[in-house]
N, C-alpha and C. Protein backbone atom coordinates (compact mmCIF):
# COMPACT_ATOMS: atom_id res chain seq x y z
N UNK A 1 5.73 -7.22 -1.85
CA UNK A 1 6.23 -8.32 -2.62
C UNK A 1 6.24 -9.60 -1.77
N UNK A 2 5.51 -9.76 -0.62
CA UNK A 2 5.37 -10.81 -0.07
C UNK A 2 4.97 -11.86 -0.31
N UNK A 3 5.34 -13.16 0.20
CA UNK A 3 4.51 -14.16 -0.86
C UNK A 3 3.02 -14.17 0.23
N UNK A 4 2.14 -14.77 -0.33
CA UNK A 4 0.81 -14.92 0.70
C UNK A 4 0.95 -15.20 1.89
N UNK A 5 1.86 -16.59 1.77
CA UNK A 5 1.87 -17.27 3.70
C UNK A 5 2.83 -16.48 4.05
N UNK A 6 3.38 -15.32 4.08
CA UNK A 6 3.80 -14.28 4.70
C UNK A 6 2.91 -12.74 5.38
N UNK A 7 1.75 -12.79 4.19
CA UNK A 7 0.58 -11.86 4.06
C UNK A 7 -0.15 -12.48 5.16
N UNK A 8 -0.77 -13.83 5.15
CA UNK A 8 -1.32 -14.51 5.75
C UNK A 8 -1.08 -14.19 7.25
N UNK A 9 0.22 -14.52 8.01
CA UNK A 9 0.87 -14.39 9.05
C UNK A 9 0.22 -13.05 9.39
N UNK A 10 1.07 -12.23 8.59
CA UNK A 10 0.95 -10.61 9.00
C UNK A 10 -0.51 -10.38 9.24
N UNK A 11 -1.65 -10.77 8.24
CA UNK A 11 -2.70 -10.42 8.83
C UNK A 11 -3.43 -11.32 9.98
N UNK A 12 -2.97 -12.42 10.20
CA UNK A 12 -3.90 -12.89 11.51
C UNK A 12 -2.76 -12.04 12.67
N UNK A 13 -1.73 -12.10 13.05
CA UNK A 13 -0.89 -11.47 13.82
C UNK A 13 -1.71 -9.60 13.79
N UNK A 14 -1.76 -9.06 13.05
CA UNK A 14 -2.51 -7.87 13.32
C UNK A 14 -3.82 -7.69 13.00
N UNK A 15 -4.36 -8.86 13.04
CA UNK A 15 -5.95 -8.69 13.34
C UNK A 15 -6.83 -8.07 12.29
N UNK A 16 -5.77 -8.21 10.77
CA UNK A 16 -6.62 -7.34 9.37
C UNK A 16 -7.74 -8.37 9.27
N UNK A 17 -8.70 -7.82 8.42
CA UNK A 17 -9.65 -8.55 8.59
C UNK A 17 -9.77 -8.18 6.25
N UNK A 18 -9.26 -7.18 6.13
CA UNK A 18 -9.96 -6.94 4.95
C UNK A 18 -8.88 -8.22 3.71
N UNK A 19 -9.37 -7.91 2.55
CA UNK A 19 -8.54 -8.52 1.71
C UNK A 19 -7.00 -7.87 1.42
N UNK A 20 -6.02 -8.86 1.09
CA UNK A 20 -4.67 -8.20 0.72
C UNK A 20 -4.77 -8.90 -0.71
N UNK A 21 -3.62 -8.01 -1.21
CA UNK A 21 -3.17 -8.77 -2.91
C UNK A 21 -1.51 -8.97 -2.62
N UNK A 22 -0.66 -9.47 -3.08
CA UNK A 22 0.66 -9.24 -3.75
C UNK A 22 1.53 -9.01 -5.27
N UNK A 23 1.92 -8.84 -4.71
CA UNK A 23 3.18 -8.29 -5.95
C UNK A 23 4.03 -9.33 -6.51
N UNK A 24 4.29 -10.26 -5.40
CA UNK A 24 5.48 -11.06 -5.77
C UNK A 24 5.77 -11.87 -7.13
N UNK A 25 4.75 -12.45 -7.90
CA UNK A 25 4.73 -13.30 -8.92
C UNK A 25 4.79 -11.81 -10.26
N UNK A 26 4.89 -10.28 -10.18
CA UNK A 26 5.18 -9.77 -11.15
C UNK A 26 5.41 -7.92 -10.67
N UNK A 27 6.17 -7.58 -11.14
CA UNK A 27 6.45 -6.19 -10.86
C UNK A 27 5.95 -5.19 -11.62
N UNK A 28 5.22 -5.47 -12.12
CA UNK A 28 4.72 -4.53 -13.36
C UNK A 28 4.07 -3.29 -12.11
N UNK A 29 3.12 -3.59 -11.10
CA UNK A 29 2.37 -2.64 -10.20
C UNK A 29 3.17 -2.08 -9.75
N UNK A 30 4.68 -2.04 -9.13
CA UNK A 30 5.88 -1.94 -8.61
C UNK A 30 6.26 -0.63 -9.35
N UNK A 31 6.69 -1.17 -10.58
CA UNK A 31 7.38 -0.41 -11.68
C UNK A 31 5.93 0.70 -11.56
N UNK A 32 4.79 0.73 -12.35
CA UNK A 32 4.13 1.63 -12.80
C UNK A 32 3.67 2.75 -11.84
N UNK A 33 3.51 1.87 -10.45
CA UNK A 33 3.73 3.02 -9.04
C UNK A 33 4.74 4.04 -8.68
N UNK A 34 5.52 3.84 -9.09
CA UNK A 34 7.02 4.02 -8.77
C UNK A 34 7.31 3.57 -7.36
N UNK A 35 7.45 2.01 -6.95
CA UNK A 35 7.02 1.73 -5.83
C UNK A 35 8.37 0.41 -5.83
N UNK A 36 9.06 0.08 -6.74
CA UNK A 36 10.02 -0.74 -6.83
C UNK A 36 11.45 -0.52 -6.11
N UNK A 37 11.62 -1.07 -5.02
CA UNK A 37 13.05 -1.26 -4.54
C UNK A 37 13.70 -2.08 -5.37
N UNK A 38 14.65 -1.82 -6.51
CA UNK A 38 15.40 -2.74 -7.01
C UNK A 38 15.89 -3.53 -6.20
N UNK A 39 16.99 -3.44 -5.64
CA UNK A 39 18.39 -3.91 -5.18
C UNK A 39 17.71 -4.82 -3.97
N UNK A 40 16.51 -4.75 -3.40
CA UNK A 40 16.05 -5.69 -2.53
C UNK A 40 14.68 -5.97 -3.03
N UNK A 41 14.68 -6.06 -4.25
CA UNK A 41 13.30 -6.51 -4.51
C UNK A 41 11.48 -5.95 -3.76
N UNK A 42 11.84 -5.14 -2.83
CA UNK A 42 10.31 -4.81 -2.15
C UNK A 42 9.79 -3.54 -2.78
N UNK A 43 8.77 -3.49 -2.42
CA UNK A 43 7.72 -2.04 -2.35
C UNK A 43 8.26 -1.25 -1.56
N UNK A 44 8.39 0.09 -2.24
CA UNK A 44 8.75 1.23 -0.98
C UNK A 44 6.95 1.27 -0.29
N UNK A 45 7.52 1.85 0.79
CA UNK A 45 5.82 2.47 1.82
C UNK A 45 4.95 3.48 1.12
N UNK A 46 4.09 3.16 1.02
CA UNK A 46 3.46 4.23 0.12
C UNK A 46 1.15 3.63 0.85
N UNK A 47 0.96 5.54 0.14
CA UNK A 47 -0.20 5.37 0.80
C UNK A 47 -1.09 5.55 -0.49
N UNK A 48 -1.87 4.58 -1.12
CA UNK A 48 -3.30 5.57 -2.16
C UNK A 48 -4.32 5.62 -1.46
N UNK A 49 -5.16 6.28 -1.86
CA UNK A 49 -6.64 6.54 -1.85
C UNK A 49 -7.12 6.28 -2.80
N UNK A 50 -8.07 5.76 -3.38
CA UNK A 50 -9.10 5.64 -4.67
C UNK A 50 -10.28 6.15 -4.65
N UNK A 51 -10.54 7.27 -5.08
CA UNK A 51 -11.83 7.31 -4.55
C UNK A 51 -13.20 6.59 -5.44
N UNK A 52 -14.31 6.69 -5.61
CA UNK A 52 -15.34 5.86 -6.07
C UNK A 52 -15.45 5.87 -7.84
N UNK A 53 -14.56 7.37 -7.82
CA UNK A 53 -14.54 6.98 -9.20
C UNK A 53 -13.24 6.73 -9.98
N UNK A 54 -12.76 5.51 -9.38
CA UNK A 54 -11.56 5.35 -9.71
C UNK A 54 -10.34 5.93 -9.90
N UNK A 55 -10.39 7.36 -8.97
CA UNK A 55 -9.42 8.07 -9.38
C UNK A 55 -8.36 8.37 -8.09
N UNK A 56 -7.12 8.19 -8.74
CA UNK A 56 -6.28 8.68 -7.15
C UNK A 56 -6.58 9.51 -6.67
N UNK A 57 -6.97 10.07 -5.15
CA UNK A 57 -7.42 11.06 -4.96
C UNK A 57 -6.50 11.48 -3.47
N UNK A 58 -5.15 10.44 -3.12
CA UNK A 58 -4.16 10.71 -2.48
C UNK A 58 -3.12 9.59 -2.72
N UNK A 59 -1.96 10.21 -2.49
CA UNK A 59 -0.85 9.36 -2.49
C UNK A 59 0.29 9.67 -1.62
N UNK A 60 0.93 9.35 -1.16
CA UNK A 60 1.76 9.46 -0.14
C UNK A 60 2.84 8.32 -0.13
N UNK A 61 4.02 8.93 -0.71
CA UNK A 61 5.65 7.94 -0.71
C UNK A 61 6.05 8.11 0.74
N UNK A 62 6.25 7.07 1.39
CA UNK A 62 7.82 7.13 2.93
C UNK A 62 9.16 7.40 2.06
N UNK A 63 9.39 8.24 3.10
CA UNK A 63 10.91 8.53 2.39
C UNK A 63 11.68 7.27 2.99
N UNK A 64 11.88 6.72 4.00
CA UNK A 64 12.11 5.72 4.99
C UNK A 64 11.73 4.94 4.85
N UNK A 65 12.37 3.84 4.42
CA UNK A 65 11.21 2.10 4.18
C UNK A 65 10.77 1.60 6.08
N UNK A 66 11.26 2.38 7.09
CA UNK A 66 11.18 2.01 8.39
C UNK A 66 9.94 2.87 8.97
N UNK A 67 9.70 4.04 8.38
CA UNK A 67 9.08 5.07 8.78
C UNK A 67 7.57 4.66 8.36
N UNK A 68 6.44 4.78 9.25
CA UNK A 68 5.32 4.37 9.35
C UNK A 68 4.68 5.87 8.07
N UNK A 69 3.77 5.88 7.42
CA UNK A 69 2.90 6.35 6.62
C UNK A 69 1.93 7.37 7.82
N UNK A 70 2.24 9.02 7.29
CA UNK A 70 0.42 9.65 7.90
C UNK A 70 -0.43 8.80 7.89
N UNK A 71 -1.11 8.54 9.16
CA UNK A 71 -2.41 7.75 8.96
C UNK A 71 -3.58 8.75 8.90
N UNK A 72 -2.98 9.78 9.64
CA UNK A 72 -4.51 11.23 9.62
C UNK A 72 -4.40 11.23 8.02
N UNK A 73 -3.86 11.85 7.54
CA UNK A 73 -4.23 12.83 6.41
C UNK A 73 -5.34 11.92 4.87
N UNK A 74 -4.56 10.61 4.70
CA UNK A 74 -5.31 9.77 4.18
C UNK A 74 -6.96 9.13 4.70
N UNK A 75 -6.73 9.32 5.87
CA UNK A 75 -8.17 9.02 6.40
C UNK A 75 -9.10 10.34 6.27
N UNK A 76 -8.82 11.18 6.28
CA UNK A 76 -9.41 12.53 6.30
C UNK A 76 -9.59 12.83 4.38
N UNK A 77 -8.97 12.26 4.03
CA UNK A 77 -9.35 12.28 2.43
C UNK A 77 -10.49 11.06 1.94
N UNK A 78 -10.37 9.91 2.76
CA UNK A 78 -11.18 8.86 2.33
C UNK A 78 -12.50 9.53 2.93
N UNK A 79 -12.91 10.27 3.86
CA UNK A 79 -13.93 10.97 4.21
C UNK A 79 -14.35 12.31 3.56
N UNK A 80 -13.62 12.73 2.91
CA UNK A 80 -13.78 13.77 1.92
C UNK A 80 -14.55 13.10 0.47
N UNK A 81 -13.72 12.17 0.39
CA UNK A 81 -14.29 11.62 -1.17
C UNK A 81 -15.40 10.39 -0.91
N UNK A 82 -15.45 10.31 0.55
CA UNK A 82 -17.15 9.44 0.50
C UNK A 82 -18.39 10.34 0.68
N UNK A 83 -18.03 11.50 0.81
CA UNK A 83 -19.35 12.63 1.28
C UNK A 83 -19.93 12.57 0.10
């Protein structure tokens, strides 16, 4: 739910290079994820995969809004569903 010049920051500070989107101007992605922190307005941590044919093909909730996301297991699926 960041606004951009917050996105912005975060990605020159860690060196992302790809595109980001936000949330902030509507919660509808929030709500339909089940990804809505009410009471503080943010996204819980959460991981998808998409694979090519538009289909979730992983997902992964943090129980912990502090706690970093598996990075193996999602990467090992994005290589499963590009073979």
């Amino acid at each position: 739910m960041d606004l951009p010049f917050a996105q912005h920051r975060w990605r020159t500070e860690a060196g992302v290079t790809h595109r980001l989107v936000s949330a902030h101007k509507n919660e509808a992605f929030a709500k339909e994820y089940g990804l809505l922190v009410q009471e503080h307005r943010l996204l819980r941590r959460a991981v998808f995969v998409i694979g090519p044919d538009d289909r979730v093909a992983y997902v992964e909730y943090v129980k912990e809004q502090l706690d970093e996301p598996d990075y193996a297991r999602p990467l090992e699926v994005v290589k499963a569903v590009l073979r």
